[in-house]
Structure formats: structure tokens, C-alpha cells
PDB file of N, CA and C in Angstrom:
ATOM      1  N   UNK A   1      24.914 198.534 -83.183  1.00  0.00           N
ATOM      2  CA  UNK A   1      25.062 197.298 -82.447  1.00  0.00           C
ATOM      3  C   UNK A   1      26.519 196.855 -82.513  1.00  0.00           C
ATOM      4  N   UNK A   2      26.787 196.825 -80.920  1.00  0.00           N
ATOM      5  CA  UNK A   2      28.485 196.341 -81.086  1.00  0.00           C
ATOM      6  C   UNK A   2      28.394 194.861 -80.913  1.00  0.00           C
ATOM      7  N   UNK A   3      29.835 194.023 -80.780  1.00  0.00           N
ATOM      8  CA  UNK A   3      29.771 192.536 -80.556  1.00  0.00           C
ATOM      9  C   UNK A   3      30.976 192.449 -79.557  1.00  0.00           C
ATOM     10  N   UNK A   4      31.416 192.216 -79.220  1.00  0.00           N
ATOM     11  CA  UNK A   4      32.268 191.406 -78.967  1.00  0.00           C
ATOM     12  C   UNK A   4      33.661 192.567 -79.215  1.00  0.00           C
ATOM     13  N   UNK A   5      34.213 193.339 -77.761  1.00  0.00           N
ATOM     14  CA  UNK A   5      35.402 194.078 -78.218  1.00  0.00           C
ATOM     15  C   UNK A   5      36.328 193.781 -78.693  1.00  0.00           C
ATOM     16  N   UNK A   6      37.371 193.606 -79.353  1.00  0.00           N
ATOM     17  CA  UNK A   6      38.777 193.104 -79.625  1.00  0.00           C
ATOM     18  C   UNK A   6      38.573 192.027 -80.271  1.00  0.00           C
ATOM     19  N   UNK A   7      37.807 191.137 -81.056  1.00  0.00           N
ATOM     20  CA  UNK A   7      37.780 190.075 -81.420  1.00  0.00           C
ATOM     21  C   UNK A   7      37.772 190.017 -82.762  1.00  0.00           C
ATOM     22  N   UNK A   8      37.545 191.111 -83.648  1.00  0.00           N
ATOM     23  CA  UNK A   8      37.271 190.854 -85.349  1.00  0.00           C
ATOM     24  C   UNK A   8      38.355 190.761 -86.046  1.00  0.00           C
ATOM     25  N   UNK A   9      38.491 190.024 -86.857  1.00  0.00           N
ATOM     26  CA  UNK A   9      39.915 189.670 -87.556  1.00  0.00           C
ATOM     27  C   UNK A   9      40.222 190.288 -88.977  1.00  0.00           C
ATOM     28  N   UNK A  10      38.860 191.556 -89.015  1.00  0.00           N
ATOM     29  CA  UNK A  10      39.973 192.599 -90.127  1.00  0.00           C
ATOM     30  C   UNK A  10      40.718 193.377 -90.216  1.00  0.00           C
ATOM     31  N   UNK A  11      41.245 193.721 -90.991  1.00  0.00           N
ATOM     32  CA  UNK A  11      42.689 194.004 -90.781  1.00  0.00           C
ATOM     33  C   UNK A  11      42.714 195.189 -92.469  1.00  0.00           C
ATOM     34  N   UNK A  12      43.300 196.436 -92.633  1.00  0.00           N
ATOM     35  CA  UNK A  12      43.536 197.419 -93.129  1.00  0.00           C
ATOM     36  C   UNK A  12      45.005 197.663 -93.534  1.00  0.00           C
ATOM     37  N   UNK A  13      45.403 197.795 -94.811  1.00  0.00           N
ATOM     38  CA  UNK A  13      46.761 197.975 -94.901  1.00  0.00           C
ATOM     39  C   UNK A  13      46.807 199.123 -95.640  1.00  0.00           C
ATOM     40  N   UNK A  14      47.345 200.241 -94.932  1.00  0.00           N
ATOM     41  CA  UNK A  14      46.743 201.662 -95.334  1.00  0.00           C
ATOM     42  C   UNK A  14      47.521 201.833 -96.497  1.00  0.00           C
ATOM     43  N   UNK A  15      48.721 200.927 -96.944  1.00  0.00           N
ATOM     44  CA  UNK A  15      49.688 201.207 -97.914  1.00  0.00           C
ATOM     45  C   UNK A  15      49.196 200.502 -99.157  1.00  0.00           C
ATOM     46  N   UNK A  16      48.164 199.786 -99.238  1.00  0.00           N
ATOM     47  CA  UNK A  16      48.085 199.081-100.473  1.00  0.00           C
ATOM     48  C   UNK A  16      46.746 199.895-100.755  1.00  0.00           C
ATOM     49  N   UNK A  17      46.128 200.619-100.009  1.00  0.00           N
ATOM     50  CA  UNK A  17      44.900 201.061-100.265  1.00  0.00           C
ATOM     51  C   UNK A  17      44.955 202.515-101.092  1.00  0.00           C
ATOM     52  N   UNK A  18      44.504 202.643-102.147  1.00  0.00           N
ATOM     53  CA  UNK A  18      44.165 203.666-103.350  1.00  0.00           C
ATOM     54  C   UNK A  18      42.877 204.478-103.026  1.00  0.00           C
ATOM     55  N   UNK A  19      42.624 204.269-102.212  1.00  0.00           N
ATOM     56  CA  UNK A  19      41.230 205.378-101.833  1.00  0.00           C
ATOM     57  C   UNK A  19      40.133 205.646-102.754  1.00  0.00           C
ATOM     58  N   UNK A  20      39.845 203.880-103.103  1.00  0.00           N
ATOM     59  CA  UNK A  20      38.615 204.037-104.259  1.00  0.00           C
ATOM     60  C   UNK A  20      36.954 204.017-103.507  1.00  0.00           C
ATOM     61  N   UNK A  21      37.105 203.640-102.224  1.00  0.00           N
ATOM     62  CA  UNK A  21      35.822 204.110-101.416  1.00  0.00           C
ATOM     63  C   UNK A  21      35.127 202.668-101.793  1.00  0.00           C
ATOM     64  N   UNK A  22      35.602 201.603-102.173  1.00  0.00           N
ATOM     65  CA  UNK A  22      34.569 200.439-102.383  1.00  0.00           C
ATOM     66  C   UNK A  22      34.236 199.635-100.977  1.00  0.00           C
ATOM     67  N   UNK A  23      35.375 199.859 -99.827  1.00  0.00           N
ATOM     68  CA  UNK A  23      34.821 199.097 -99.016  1.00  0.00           C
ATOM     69  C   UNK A  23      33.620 200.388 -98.157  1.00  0.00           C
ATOM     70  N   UNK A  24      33.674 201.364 -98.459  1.00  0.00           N
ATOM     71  CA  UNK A  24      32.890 202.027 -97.639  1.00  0.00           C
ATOM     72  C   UNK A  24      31.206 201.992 -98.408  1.00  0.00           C
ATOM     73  N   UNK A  25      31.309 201.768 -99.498  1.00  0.00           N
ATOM     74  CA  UNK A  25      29.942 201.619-100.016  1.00  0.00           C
ATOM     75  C   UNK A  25      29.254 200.408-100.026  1.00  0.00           C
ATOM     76  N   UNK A  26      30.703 198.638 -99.719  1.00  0.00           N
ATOM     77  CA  UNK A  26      29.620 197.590 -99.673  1.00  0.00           C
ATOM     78  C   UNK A  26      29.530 197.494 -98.046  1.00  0.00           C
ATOM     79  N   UNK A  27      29.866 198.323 -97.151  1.00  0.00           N
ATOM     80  CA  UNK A  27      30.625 197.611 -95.890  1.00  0.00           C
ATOM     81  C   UNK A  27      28.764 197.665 -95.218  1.00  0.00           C
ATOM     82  N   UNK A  28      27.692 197.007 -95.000  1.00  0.00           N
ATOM     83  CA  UNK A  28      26.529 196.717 -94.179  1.00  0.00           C
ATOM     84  C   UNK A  28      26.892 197.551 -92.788  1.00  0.00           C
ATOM     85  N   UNK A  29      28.125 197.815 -92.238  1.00  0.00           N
ATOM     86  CA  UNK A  29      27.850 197.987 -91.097  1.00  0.00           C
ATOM     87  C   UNK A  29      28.315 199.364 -90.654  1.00  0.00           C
ATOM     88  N   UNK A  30      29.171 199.731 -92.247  1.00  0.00           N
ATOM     89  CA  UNK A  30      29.605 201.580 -91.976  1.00  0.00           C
ATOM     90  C   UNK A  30      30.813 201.254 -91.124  1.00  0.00           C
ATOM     91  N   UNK A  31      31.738 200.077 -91.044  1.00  0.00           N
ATOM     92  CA  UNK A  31      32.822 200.601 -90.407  1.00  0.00           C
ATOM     93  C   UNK A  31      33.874 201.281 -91.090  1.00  0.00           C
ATOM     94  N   UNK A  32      33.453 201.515 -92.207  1.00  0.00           N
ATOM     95  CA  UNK A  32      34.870 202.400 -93.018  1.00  0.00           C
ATOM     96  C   UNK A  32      34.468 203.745 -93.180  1.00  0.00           C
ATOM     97  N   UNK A  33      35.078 204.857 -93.299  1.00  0.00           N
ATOM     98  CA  UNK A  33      35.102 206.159 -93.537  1.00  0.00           C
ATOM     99  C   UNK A  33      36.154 206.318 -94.568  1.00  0.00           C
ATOM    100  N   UNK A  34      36.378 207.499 -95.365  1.00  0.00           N
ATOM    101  CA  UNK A  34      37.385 207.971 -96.085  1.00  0.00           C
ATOM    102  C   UNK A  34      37.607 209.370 -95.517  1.00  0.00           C
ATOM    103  N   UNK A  35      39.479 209.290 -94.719  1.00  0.00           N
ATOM    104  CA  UNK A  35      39.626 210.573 -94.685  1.00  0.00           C
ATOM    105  C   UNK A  35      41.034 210.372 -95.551  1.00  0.00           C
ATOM    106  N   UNK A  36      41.292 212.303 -95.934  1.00  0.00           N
ATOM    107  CA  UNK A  36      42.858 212.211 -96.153  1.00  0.00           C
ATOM    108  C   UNK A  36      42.864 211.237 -97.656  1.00  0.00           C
ATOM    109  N   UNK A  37      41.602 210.855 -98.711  1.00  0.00           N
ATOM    110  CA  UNK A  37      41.807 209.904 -99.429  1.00  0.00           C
ATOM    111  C   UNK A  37      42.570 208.813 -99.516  1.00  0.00           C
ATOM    112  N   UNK A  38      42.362 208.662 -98.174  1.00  0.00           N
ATOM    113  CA  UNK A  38      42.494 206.740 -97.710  1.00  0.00           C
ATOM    114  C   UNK A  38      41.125 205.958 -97.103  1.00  0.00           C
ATOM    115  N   UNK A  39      40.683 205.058 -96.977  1.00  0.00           N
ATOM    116  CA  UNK A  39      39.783 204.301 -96.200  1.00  0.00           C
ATOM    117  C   UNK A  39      40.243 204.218 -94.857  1.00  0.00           C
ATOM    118  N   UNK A  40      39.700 204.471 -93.549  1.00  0.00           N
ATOM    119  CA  UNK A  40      40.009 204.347 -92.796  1.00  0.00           C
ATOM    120  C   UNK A  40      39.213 203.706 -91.450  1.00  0.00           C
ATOM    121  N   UNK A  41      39.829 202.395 -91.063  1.00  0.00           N
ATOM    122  CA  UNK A  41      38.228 201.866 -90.140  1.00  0.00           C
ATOM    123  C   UNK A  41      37.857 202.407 -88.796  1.00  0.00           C
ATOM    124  N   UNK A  42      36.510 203.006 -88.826  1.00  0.00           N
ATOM    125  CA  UNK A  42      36.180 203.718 -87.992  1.00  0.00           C
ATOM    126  C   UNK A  42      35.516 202.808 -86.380  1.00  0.00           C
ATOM    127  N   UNK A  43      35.406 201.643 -86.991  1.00  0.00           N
ATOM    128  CA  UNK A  43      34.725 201.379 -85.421  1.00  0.00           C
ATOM    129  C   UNK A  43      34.928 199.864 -85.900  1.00  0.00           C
ATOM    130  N   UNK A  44      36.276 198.699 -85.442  1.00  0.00           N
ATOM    131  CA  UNK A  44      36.280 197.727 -86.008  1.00  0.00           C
ATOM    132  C   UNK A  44      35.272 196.510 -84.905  1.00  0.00           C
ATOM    133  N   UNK A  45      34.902 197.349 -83.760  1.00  0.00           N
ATOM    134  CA  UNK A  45      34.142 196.471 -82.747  1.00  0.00           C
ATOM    135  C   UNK A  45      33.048 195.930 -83.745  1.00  0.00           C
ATOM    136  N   UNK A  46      32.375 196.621 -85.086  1.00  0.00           N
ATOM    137  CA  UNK A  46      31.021 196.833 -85.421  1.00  0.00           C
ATOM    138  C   UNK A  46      30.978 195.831 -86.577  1.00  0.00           C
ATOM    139  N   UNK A  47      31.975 195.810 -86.894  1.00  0.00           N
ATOM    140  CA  UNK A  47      32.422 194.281 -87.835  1.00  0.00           C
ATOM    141  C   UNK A  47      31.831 193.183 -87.763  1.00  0.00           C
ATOM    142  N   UNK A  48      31.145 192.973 -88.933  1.00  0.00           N
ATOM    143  CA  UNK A  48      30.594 191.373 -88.541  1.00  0.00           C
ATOM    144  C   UNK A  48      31.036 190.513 -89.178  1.00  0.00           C
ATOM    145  N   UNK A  49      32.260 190.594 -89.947  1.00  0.00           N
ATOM    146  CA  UNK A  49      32.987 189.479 -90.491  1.00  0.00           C
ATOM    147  C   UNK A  49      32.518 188.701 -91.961  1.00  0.00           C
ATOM    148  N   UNK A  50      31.279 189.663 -92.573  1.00  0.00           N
ATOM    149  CA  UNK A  50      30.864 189.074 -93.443  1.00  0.00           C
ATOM    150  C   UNK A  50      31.722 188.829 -94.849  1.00  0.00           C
ATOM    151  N   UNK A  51      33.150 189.558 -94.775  1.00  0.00           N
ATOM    152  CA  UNK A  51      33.887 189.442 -95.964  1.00  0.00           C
ATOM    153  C   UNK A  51      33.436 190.372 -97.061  1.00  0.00           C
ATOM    154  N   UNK A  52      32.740 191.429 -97.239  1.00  0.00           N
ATOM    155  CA  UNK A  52      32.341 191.879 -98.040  1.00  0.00           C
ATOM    156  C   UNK A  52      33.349 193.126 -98.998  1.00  0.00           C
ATOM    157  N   UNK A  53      34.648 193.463 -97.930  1.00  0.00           N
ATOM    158  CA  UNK A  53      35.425 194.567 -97.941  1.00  0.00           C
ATOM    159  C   UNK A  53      36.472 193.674 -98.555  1.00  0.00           C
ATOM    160  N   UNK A  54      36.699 192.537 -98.357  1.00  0.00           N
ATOM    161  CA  UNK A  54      38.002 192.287 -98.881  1.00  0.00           C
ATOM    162  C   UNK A  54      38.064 191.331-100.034  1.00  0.00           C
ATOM    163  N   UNK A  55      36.151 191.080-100.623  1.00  0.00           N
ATOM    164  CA  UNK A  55      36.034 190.478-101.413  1.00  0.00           C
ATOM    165  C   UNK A  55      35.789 191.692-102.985  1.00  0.00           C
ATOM    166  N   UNK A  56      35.749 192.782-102.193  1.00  0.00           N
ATOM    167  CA  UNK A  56      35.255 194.021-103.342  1.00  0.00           C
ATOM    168  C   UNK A  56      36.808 195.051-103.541  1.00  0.00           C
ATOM    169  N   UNK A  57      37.931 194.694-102.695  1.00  0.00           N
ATOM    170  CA  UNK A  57      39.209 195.639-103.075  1.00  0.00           C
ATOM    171  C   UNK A  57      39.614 194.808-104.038  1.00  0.00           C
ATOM    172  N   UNK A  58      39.887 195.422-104.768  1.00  0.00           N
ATOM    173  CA  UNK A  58      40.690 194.912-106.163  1.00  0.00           C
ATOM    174  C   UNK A  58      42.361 194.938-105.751  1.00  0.00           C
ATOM    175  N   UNK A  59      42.775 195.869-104.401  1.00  0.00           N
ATOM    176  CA  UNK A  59      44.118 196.470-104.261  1.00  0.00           C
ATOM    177  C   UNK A  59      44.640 195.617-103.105  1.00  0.00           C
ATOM    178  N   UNK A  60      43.755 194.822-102.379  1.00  0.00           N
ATOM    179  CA  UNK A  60      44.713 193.669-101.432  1.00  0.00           C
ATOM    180  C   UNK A  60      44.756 194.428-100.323  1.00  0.00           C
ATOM    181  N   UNK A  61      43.570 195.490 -99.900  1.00  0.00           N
ATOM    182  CA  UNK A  61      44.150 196.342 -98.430  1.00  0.00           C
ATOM    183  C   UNK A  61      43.402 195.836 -97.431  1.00  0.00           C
ATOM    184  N   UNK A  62      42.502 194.916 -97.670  1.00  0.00           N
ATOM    185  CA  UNK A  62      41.532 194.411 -96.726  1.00  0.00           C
ATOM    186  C   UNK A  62      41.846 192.932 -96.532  1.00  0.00           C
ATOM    187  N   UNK A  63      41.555 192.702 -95.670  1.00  0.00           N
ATOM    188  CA  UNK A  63      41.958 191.183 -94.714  1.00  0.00           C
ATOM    189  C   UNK A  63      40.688 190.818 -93.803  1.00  0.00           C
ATOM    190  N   UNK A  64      39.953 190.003 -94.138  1.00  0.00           N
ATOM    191  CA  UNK A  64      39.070 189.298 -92.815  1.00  0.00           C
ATOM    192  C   UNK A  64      38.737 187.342 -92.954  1.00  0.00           C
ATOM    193  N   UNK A  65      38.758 187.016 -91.946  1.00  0.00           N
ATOM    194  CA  UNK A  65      38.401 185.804 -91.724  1.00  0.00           C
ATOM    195  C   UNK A  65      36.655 185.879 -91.461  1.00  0.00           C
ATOM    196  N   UNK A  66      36.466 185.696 -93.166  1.00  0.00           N
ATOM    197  CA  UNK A  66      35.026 185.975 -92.776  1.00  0.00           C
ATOM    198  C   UNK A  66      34.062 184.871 -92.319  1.00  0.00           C
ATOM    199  N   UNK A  67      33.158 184.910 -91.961  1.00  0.00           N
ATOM    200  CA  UNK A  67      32.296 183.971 -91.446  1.00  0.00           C
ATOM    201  C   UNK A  67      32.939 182.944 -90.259  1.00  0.00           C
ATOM    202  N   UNK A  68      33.782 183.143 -89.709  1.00  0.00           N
ATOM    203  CA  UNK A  68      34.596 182.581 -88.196  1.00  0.00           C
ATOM    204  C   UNK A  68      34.216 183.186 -86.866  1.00  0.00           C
ATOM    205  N   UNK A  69      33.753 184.478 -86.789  1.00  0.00           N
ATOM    206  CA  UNK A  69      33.646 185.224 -85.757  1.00  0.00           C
ATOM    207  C   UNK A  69      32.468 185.029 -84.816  1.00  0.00           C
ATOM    208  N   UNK A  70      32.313 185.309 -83.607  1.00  0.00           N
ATOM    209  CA  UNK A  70      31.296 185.335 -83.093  1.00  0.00           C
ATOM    210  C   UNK A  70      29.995 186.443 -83.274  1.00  0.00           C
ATOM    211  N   UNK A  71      30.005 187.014 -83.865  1.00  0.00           N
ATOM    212  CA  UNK A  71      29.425 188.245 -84.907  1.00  0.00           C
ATOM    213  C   UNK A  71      28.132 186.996 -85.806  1.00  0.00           C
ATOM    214  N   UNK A  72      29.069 186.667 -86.388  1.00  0.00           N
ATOM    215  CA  UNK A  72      28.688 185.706 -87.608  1.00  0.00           C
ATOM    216  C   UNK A  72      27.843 184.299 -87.180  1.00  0.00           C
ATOM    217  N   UNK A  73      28.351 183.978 -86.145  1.00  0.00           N
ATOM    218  CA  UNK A  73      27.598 183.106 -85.281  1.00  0.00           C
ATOM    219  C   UNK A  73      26.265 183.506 -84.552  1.00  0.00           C
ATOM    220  N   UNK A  74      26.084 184.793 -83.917  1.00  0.00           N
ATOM    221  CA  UNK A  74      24.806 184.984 -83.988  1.00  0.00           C
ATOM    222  C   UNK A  74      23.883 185.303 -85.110  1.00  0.00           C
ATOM    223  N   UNK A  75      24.508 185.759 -86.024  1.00  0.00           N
ATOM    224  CA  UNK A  75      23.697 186.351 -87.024  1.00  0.00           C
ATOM    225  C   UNK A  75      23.385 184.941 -87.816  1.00  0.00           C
ATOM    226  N   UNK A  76      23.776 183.878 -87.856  1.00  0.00           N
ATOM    227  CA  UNK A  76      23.367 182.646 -87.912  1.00  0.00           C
ATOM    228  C   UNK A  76      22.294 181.612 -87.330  1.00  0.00           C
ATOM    229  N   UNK A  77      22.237 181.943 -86.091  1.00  0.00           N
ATOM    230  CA  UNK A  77      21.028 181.635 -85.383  1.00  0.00           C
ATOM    231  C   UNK A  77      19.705 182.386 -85.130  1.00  0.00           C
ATOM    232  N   UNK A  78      20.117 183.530 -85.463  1.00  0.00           N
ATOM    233  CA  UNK A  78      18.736 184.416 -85.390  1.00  0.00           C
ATOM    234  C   UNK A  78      18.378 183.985 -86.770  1.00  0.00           C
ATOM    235  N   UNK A  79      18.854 183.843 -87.423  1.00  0.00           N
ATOM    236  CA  UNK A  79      18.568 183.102 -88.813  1.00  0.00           C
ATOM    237  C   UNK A  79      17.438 181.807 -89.132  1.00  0.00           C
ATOM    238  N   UNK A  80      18.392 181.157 -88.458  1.00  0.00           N
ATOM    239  CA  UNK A  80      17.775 179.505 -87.896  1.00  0.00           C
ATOM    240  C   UNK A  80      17.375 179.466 -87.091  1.00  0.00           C
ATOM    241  N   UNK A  81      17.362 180.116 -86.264  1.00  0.00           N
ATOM    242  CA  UNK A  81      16.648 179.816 -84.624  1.00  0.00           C
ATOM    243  C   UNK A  81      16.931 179.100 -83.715  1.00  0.00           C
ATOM    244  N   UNK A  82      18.221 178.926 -84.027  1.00  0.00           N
ATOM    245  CA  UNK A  82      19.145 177.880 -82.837  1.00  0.00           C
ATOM    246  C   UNK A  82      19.441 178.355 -82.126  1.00  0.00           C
ATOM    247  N   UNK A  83      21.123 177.986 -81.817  1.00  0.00           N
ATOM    248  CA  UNK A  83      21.645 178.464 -80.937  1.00  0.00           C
ATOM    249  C   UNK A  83      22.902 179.128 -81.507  1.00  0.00           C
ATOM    250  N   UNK A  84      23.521 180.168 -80.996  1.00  0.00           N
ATOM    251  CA  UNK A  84      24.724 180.515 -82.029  1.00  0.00           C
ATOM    252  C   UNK A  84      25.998 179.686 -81.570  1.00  0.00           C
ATOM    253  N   UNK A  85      26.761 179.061 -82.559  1.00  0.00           N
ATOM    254  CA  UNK A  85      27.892 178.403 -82.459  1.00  0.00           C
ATOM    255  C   UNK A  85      28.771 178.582 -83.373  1.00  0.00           C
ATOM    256  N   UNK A  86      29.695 178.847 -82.455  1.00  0.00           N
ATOM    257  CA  UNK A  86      31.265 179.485 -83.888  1.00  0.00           C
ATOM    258  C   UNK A  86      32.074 178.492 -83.139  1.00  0.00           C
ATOM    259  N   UNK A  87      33.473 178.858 -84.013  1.00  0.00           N
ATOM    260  CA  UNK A  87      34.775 177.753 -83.936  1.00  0.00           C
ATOM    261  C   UNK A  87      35.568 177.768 -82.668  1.00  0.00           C
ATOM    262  N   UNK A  88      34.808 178.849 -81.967  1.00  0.00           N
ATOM    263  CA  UNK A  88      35.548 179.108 -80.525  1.00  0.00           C
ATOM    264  C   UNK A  88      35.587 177.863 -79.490  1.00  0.00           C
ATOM    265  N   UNK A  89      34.385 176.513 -79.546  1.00  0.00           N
ATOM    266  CA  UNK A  89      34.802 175.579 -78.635  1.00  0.00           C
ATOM    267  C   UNK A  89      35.244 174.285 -79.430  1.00  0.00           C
ATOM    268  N   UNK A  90      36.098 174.485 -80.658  1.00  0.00           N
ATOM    269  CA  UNK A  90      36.315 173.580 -81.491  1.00  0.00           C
ATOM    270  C   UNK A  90      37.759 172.700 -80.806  1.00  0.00           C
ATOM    271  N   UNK A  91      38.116 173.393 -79.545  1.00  0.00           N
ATOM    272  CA  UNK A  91      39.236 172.835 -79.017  1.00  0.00           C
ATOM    273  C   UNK A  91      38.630 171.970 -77.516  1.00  0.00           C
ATOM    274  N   UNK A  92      37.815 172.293 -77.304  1.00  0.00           N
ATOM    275  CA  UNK A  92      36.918 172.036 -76.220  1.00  0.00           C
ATOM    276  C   UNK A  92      35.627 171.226 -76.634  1.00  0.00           C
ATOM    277  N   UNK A  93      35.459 170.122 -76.391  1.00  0.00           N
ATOM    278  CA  UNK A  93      34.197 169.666 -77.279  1.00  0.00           C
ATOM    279  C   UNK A  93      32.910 169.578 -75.718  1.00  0.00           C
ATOM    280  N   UNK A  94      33.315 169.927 -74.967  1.00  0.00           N
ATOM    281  CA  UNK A  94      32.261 169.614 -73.475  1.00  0.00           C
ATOM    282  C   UNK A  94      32.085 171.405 -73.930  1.00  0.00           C
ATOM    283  N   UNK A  95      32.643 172.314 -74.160  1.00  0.00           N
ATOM    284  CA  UNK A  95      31.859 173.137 -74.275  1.00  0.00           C
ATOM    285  C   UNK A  95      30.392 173.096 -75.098  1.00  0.00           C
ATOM    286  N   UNK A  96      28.968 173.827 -75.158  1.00  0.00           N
ATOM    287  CA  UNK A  96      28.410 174.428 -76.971  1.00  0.00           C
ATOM    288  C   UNK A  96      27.870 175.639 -76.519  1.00  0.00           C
ATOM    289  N   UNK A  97      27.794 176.229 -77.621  1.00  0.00           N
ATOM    290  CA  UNK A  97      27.228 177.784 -77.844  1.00  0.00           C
ATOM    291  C   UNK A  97      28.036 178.588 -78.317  1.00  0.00           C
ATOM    292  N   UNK A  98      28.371 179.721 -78.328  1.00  0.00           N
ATOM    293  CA  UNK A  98      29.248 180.733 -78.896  1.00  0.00           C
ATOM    294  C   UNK A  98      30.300 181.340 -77.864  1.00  0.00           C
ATOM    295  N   UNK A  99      31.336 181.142 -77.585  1.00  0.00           N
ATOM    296  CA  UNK A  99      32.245 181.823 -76.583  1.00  0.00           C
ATOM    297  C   UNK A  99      31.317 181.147 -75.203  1.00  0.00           C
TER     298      UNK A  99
END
């Protein structure tokens, strides 16, 4: 299941990363692979922003704004049964819903 192309806000810094494989074992959604003994993100569309990769590197190579995304916003309402709403009409208040 993809979301939303171009929109996830993690981010990989192949130079701080030691190739200990932790974000590939907590990552829920399999976007990391290890080649070449580096981590490398294989499909960042698939990202759901849950923070789980950059809360488990000990080495500072992972970056996400977790729980902001529209990813995170549906997976919030299927939850609750609302409606999904992220920070996207926080500039717009006549907008609601997600994007």
C-alpha cells in the first residue's frame, strides 16, 4: 500500500549510517533494505511516518517528522472512525479532511 508520492519527510544520511540493520528490522512497512552494508531506502512512497527508524538508530542517520504526514492521518481515522485530518489545512481553516 502506497500513499501519497513525494510527500514523506524521511530522510537517510548514508554517512552517519554503520549498517547495524535496526531500521530494517523495526521499519512496519519494509522500506529499508541493506545493500553494500549500508541501509538503504527502498520505496520511501511506503513510509508512514510512524518514527520508528529514527527513534531505534543510535547513529543519527534517520530523520522523520513522525506523525505529521498524511499517511498518519489516515491511519488515524481508520482507527477512530472519523475522518482523516493532518496539518495540511492548518493554514486554511475553510478547508477539513486530509489534503
Amino acid at each position: 500500500m502506497k500513499y501519497l508520492a513525494n510527500v514523506a519527510t524521511l530522510r537517510l544520511d548514508k554517512e552517519k549510517c554503520v549498517g547495524c540493520g535496526r531500521c530494517v528490522e523495526v521499519c512496519p512497512r519494509r522500506v529499508f533494505v541493506m545493500r553494500e552494508r549500508k541501509a538503504e531506502v527502498l520505496d520511501r512512497d511506503c513510509c508512514i511516518e510512524c518514527g520508528a527508524c529514527e527513534r531505534n538508530c543510535e547513529f543519527g542517520a534517520l530523520s522523520v517528522s513522525s506523525g505529521v504526514g498524511c499517511a498518519q492521518a489516515l491511519f488515524n481515522a481508520m482507527i477512530t472512525g472519523g475522518e482523516p485530518v493532518c496539518d495540511c489545512e492548518k493554514n486554511d481553516r475553510n478547508k477539513s479532511g486530509c489534503c
